[in-house]
C-alpha atoms as a PDB file:
ATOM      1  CA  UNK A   1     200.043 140.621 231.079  1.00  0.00           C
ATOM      2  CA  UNK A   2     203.402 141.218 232.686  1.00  0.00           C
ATOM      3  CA  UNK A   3     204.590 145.038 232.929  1.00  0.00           C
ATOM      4  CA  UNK A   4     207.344 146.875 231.010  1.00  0.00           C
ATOM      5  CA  UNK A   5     210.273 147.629 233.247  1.00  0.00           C
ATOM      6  CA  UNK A   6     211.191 151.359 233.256  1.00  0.00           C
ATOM      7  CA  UNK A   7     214.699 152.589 232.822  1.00  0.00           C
ATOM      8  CA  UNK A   8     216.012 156.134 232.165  1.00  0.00           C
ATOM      9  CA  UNK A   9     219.022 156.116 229.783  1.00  0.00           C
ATOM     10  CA  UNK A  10     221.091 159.075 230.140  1.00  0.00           C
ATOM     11  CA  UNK A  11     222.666 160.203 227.104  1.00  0.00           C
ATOM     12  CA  UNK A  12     225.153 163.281 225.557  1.00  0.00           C
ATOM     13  CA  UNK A  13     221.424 164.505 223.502  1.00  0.00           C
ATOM     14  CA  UNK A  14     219.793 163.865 227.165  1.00  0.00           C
ATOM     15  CA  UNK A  15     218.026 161.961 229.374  1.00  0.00           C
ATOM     16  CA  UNK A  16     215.120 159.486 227.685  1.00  0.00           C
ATOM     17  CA  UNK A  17     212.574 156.765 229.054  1.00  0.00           C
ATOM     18  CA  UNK A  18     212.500 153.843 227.987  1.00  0.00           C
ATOM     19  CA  UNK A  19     210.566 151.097 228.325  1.00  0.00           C
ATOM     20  CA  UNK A  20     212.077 147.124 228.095  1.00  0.00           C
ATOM     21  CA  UNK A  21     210.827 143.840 227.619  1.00  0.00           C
ATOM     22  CA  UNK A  22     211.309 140.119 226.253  1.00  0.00           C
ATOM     23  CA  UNK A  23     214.659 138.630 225.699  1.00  0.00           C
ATOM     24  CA  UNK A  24     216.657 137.663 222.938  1.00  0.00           C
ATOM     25  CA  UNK A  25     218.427 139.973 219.898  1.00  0.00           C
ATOM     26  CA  UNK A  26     217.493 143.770 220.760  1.00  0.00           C
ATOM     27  CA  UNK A  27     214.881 145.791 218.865  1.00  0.00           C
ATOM     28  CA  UNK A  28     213.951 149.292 219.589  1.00  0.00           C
ATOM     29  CA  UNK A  29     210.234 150.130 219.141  1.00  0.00           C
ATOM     30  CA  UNK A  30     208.687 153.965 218.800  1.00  0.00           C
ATOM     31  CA  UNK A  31     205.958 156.015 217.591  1.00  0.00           C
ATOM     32  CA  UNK A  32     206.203 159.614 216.187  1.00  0.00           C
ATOM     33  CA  UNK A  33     204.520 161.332 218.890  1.00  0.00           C
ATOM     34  CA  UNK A  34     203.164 158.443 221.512  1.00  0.00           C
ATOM     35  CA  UNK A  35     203.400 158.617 224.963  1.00  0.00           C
ATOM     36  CA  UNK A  36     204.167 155.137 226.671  1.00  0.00           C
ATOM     37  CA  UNK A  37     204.033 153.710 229.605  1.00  0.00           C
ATOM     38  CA  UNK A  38     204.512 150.453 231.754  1.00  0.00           C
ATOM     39  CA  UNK A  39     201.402 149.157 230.058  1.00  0.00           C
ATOM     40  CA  UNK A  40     203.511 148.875 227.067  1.00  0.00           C
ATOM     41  CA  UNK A  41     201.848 148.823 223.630  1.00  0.00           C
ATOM     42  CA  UNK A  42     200.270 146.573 221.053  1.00  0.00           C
ATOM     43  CA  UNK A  43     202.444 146.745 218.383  1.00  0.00           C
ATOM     44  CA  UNK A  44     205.623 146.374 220.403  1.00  0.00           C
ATOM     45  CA  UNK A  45     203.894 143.678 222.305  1.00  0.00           C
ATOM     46  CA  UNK A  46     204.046 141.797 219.017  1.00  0.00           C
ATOM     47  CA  UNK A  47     207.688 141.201 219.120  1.00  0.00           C
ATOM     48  CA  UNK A  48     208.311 140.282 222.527  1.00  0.00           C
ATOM     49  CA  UNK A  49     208.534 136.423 221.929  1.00  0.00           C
ATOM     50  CA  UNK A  50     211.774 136.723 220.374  1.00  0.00           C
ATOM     51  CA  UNK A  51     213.360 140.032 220.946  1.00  0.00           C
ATOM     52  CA  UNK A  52     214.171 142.203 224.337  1.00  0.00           C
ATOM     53  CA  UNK A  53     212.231 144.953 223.164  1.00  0.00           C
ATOM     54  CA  UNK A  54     213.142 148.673 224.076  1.00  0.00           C
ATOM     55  CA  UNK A  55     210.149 151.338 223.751  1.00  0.00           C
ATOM     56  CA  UNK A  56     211.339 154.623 223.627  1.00  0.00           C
ATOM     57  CA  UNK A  57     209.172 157.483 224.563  1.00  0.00           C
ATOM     58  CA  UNK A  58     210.896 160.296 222.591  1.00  0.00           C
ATOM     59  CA  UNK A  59     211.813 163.834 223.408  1.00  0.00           C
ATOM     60  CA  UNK A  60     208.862 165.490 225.205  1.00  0.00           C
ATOM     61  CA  UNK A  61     206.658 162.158 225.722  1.00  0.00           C
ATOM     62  CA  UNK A  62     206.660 160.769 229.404  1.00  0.00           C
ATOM     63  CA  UNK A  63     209.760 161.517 231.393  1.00  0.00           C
ATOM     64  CA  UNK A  64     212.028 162.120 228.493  1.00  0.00           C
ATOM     65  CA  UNK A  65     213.834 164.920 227.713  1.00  0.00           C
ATOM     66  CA  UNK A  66     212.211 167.835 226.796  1.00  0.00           C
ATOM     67  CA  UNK A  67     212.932 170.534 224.188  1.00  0.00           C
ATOM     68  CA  UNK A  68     214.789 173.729 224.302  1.00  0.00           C
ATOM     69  CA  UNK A  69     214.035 174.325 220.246  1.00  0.00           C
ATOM     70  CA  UNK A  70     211.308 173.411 218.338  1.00  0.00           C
ATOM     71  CA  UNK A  71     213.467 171.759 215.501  1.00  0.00           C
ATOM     72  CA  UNK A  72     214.058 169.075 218.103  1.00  0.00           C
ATOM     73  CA  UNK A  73     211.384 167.394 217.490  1.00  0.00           C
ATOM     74  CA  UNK A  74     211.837 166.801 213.823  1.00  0.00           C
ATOM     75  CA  UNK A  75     212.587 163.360 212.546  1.00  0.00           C
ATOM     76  CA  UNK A  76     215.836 163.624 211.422  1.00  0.00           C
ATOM     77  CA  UNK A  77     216.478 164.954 215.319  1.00  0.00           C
ATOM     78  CA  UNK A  78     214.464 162.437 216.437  1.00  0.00           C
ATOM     79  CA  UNK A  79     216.921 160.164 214.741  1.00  0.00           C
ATOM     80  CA  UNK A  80     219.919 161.493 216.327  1.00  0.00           C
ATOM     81  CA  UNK A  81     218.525 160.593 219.768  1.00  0.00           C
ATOM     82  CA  UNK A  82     217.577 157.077 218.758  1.00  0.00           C
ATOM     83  CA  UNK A  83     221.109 156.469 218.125  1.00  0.00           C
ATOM     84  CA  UNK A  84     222.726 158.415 220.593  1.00  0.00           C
ATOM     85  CA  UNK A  85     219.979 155.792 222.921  1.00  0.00           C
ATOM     86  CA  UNK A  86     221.927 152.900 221.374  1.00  0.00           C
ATOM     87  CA  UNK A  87     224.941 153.833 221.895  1.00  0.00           C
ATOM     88  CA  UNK A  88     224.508 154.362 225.440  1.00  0.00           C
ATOM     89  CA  UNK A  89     223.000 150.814 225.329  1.00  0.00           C
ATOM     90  CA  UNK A  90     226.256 149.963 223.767  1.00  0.00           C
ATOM     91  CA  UNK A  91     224.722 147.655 221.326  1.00  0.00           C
ATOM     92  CA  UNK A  92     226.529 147.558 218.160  1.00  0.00           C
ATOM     93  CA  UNK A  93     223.552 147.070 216.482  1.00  0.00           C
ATOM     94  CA  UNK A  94     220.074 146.822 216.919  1.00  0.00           C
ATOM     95  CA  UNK A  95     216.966 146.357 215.348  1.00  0.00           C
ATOM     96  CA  UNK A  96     213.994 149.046 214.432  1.00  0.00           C
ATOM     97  CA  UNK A  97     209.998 148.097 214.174  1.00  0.00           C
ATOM     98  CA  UNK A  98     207.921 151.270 213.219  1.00  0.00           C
ATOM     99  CA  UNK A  99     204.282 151.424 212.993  1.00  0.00           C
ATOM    100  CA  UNK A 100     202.491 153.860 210.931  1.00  0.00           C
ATOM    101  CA  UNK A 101     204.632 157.222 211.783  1.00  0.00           C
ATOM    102  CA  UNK A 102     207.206 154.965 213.445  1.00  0.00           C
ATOM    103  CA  UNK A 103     207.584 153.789 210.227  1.00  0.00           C
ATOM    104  CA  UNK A 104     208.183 156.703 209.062  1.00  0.00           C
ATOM    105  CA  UNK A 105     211.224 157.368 211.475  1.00  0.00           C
ATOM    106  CA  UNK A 106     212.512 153.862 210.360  1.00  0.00           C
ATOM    107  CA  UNK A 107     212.608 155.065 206.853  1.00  0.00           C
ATOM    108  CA  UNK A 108     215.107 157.846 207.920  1.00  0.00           C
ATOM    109  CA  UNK A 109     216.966 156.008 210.505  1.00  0.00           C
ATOM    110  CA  UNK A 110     217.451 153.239 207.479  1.00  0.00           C
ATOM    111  CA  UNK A 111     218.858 155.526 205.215  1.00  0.00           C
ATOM    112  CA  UNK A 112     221.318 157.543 207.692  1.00  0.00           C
ATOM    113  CA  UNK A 113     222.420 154.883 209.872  1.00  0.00           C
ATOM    114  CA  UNK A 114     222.181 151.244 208.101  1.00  0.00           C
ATOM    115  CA  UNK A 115     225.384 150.455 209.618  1.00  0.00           C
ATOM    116  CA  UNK A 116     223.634 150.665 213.108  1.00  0.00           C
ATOM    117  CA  UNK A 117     220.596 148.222 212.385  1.00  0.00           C
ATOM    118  CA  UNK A 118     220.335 144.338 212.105  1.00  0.00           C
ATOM    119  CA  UNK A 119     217.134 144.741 209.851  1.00  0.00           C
ATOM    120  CA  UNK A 120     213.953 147.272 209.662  1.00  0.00           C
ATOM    121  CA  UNK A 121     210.548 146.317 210.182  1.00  0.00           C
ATOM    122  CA  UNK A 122     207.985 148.796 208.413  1.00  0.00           C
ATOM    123  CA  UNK A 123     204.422 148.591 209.277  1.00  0.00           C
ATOM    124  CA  UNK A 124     201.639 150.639 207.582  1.00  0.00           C
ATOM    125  CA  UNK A 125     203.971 153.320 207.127  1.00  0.00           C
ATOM    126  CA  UNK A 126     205.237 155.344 203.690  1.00  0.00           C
ATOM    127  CA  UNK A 127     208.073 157.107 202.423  1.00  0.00           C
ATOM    128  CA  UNK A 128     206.246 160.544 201.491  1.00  0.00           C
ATOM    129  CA  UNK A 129     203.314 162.683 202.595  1.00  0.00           C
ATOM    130  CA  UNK A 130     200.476 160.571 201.896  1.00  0.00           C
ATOM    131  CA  UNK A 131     197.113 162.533 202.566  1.00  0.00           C
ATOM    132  CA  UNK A 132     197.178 164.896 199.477  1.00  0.00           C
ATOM    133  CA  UNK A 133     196.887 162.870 196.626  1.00  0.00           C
ATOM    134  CA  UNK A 134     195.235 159.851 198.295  1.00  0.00           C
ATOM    135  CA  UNK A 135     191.514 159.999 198.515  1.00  0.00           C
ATOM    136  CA  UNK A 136     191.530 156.942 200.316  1.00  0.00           C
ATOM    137  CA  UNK A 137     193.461 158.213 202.781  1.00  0.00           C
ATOM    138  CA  UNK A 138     191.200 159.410 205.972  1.00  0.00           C
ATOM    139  CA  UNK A 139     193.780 162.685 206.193  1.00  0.00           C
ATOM    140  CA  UNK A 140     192.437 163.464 202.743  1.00  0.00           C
ATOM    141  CA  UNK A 141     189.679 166.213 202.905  1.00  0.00           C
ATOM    142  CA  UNK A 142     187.620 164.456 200.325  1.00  0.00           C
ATOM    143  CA  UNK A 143     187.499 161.020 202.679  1.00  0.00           C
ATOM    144  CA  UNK A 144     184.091 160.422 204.365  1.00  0.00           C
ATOM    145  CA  UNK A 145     185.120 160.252 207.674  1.00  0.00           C
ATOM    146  CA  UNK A 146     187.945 162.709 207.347  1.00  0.00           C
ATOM    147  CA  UNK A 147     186.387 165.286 209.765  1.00  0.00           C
ATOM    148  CA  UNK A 148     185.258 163.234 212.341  1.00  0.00           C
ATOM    149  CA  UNK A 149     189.097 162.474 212.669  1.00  0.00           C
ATOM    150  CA  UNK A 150     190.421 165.436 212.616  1.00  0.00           C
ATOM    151  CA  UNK A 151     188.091 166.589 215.396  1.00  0.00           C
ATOM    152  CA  UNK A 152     188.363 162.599 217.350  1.00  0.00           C
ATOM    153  CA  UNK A 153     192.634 163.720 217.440  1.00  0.00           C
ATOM    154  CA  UNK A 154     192.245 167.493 218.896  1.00  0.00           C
ATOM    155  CA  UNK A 155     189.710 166.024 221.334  1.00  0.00           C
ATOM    156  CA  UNK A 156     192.572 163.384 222.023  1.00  0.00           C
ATOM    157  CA  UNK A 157     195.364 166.208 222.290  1.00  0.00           C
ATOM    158  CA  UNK A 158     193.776 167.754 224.920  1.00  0.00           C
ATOM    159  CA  UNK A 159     195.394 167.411 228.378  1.00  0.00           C
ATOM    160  CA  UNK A 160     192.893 167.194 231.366  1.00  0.00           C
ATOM    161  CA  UNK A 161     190.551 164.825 229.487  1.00  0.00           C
ATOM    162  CA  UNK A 162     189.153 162.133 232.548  1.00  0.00           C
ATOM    163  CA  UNK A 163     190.354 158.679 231.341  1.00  0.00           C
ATOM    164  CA  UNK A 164     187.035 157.062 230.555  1.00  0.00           C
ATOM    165  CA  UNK A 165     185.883 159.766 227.640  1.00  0.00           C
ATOM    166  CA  UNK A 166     189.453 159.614 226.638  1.00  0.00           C
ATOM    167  CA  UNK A 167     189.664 155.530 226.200  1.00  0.00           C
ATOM    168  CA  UNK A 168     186.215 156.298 224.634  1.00  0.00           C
ATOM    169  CA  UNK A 169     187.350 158.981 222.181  1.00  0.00           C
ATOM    170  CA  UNK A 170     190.408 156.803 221.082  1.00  0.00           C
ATOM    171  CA  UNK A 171     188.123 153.921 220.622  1.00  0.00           C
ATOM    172  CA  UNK A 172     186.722 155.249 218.193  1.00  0.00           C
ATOM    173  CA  UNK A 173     189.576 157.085 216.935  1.00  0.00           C
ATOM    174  CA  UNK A 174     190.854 153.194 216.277  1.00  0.00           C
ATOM    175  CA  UNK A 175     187.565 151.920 214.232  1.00  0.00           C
ATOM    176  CA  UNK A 176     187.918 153.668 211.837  1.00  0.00           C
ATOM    177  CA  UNK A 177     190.755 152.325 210.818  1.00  0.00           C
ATOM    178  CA  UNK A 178     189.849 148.355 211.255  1.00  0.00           C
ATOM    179  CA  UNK A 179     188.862 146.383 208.555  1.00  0.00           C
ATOM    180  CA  UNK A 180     185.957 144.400 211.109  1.00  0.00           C
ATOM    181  CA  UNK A 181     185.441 147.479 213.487  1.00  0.00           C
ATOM    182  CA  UNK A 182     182.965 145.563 215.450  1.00  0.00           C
ATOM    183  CA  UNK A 183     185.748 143.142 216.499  1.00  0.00           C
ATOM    184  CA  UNK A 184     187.920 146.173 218.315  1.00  0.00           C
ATOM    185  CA  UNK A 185     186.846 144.664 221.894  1.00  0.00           C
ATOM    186  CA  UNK A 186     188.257 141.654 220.437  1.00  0.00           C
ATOM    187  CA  UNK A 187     191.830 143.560 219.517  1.00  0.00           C
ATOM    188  CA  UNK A 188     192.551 145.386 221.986  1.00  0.00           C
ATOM    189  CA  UNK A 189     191.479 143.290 225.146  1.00  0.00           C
ATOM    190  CA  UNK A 190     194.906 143.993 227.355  1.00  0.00           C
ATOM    191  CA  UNK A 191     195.608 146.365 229.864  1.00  0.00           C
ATOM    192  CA  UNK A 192     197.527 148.821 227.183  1.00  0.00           C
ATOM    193  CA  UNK A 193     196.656 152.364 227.877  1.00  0.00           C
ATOM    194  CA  UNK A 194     198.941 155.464 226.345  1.00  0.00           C
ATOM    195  CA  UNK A 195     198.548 158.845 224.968  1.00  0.00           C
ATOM    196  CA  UNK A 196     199.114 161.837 222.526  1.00  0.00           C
ATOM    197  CA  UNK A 197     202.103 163.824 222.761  1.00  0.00           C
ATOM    198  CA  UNK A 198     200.695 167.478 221.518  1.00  0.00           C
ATOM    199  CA  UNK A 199     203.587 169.430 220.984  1.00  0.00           C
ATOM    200  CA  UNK A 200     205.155 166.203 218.992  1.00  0.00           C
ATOM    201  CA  UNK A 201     202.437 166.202 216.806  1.00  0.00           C
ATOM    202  CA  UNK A 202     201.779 169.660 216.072  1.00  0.00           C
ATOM    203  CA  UNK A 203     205.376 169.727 215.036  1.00  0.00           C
ATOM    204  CA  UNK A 204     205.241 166.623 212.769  1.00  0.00           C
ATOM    205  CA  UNK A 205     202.151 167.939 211.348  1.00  0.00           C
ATOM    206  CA  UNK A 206     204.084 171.433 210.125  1.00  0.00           C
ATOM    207  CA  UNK A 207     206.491 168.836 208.861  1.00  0.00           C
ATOM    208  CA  UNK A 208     204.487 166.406 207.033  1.00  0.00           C
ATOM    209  CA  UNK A 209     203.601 168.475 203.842  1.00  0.00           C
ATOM    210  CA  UNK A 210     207.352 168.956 203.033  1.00  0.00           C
ATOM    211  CA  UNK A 211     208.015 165.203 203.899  1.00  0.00           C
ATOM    212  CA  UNK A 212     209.217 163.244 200.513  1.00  0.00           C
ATOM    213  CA  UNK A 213     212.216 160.939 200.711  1.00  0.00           C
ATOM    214  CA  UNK A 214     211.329 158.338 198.408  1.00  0.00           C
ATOM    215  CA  UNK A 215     214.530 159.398 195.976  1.00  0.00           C
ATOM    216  CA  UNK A 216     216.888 158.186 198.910  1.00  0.00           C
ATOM    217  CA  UNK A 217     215.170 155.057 199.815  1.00  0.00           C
ATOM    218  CA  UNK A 218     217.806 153.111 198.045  1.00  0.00           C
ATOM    219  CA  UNK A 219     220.564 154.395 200.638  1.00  0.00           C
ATOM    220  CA  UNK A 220     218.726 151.955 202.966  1.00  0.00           C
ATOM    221  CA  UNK A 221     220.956 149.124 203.121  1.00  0.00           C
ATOM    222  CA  UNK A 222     219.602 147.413 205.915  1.00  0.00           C
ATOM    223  CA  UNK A 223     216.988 144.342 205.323  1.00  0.00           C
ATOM    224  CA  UNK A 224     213.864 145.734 205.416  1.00  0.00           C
ATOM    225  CA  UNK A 225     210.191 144.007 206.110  1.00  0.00           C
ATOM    226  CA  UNK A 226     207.698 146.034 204.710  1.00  0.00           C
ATOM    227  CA  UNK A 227     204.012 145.081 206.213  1.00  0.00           C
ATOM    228  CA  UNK A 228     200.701 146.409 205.089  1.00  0.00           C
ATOM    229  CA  UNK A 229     196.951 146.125 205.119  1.00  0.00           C
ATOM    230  CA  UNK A 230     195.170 145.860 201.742  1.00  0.00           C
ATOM    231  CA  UNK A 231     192.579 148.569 203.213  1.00  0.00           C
ATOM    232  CA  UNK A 232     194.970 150.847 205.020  1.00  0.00           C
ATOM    233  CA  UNK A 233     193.076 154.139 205.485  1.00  0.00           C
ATOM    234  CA  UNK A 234     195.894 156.145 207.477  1.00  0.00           C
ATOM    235  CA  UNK A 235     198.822 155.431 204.745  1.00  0.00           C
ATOM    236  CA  UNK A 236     197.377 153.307 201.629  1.00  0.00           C
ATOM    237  CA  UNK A 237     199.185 150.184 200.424  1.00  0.00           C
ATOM    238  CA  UNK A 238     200.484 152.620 197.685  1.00  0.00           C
ATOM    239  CA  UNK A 239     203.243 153.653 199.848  1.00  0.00           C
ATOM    240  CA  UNK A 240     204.399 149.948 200.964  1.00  0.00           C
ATOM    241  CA  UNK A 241     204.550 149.433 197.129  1.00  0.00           C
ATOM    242  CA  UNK A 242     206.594 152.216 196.268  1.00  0.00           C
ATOM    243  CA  UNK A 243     209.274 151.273 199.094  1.00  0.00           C
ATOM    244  CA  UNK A 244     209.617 147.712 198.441  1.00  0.00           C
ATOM    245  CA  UNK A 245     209.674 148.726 194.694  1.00  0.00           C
ATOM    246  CA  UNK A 246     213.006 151.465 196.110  1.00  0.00           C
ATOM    247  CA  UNK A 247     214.518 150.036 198.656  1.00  0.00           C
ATOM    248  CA  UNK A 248     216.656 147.496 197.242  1.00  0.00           C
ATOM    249  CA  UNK A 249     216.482 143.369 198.764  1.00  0.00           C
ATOM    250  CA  UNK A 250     213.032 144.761 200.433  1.00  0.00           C
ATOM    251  CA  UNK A 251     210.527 142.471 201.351  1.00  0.00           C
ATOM    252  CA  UNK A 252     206.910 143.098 201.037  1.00  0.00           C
ATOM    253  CA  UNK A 253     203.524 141.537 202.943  1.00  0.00           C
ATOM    254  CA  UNK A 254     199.941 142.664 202.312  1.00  0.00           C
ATOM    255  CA  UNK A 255     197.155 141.477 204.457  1.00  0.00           C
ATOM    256  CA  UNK A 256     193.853 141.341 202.889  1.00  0.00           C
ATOM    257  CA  UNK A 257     191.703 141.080 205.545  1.00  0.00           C
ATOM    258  CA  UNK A 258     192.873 144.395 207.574  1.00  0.00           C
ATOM    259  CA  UNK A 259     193.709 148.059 207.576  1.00  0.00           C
ATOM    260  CA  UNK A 260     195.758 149.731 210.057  1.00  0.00           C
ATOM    261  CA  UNK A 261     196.825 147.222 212.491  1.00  0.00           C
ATOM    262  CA  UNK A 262     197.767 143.964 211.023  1.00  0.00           C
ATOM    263  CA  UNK A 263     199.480 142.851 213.967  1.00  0.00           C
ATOM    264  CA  UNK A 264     195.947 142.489 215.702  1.00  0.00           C
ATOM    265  CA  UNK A 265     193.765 142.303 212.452  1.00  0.00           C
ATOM    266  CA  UNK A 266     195.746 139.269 211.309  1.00  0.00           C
ATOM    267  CA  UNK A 267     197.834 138.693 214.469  1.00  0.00           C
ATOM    268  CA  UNK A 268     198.594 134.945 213.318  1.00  0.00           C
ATOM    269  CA  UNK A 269     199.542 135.546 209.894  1.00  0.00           C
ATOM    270  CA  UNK A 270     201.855 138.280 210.980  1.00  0.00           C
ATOM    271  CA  UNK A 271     203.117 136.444 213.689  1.00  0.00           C
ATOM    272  CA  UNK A 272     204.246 133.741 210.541  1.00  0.00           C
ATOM    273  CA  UNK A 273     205.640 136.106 208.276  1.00  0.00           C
ATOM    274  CA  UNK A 274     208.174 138.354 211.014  1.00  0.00           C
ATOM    275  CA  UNK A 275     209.093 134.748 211.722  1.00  0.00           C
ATOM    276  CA  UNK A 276     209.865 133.897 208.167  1.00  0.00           C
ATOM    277  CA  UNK A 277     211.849 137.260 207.365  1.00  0.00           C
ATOM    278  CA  UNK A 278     214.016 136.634 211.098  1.00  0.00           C
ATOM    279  CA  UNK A 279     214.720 132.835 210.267  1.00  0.00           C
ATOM    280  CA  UNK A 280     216.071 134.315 207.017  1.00  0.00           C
ATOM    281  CA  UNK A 281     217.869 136.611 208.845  1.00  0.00           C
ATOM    282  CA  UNK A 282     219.688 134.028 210.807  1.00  0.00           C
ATOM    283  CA  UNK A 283     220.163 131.839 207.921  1.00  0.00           C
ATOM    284  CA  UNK A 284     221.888 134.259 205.612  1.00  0.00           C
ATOM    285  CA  UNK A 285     224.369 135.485 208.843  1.00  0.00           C
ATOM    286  CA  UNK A 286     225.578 131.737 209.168  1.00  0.00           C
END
């Protein structure tokens, strides 16, 4: 698989990396707190055929900036440096794909800067802290296998770690959120390797309880995909519902046959339906 190109875009909020690929309109890609590389990643991967991707590593992950206060890494912040990214980029406007807390940053960036995006497209993601009152959440204390995750991601925060009991501990960070866990060698075959950003996720996890913007989701005025997997352990198909059912003209997709990753779990199927909502796109612009 051919290699993300590398780029440092120097902005007034800083200096970030970022990561580019594919050709066509352009979509930016992030995570929360991931760290990427020129390996790329899976769910950015997915929309390579017909965008030039960009895949930001945000402040403090890679060779980006770094931060001088801790509120810097909040989301609305977090925001701020997305756009001040695009600017540089001087695209007018651009798209945003978010995946699980990526999501979550596409939720914000929707509803303070529609004006900048073409469209939003939310995967496994939700609007509101989504561990407390969802037992079948894996965050939730009461889930099964909630302590084996929470000690699987402080392993995986750990700097140091030699790569093959790290690519071992994040394998089976991943299973347990697959609907077929036994097919993961079949998933995630490429040569994608990235990691945890600590101090990014410490931060969003201070954040997280007091996260709840579900009564602004109708200031998103972007067109929004919403995908989800019927048994999505990280952030339930509860949440998809409740922002398709507030954000208004948005779209909703629920795969039955995965959890967490869709894009892999059903990688045809979702293939089909981002090309559905982007030929709609197009048609409605003519």
């Amino acid at each position: 698989m051919e290699n993300w190109k590398q780029t440092i875009i120097a902005t007034q909020r800083g200096n970030f990396e970022v990561f580019q690929k594919g050709e066509g309109p352009p979509l930016c890609v992030t995570h929360h707190y991931s760290v990427f590389n020129e390996t790329g990643d899976y769910y950015a991967e997915a929309f390579t055929k017909n965008h030039a991707v960009y895949l930001v590593n945000l402040r403090e992950a890679g060779q980006s900036e770094k931060f001088g206060e801790p509120y810097q890494l909040s989301m609305l912040e977090t925001i701020f440096d997305l756009e001040a990214i695009r600017e540089e980029l001087r695209f007018v406007k651009w798209g945003f794909a978010g995946h699980s807390t990526g999501g979550m940053l596409g939720i914000l960036y929707g509803m303070y800067f529609s004006e900048s995006l073409s469209y939003l497209i939310l995967t496994g993601a939700a609007a509101r802290e989504y561990a407390t009152f969802s037992k079948g959440c894996i965050y939730n204390p009461e889930h099964p296998k909630f302590e084996r995750m929470q000690n699987l991601i402080e392993q995986l925060k750990q700097e140091g770690i030699p790569v093959g009991k790290r690519k071992k501990l994040g394998e089976e960070r991943t299973k347990l959120s697959l609907f077929r866990p036994e097919k993961y060698n079949e998933y995630f075959h490429e040569n994608i390797t990235k990691s945890m950003s600590a101090a990014r996720m410490d931060f969003f996890n201070r954040e997280l309880p007091i996260y709840d913007v579900t009564r602004k989701l109708h200031l998103i005025k972007a067109p929004v995909l919403i995908l989800c997997g019927r048994h999505d352990v990280q952030c339930p198909l509860t949440y998809s519902i409740e922002m398709q059912e507030h954000i208004p003209g948005a779209h909703l997709v629920v795969f039955e046959e995965s959890n967490h990753y869709p894009f892999l779990e059903e990688a045809e199927l979702f293939d089909k339906e981002l090309m559905k909502f982007l030929s709609m796109r197009r048609s409605t612009a003519i």
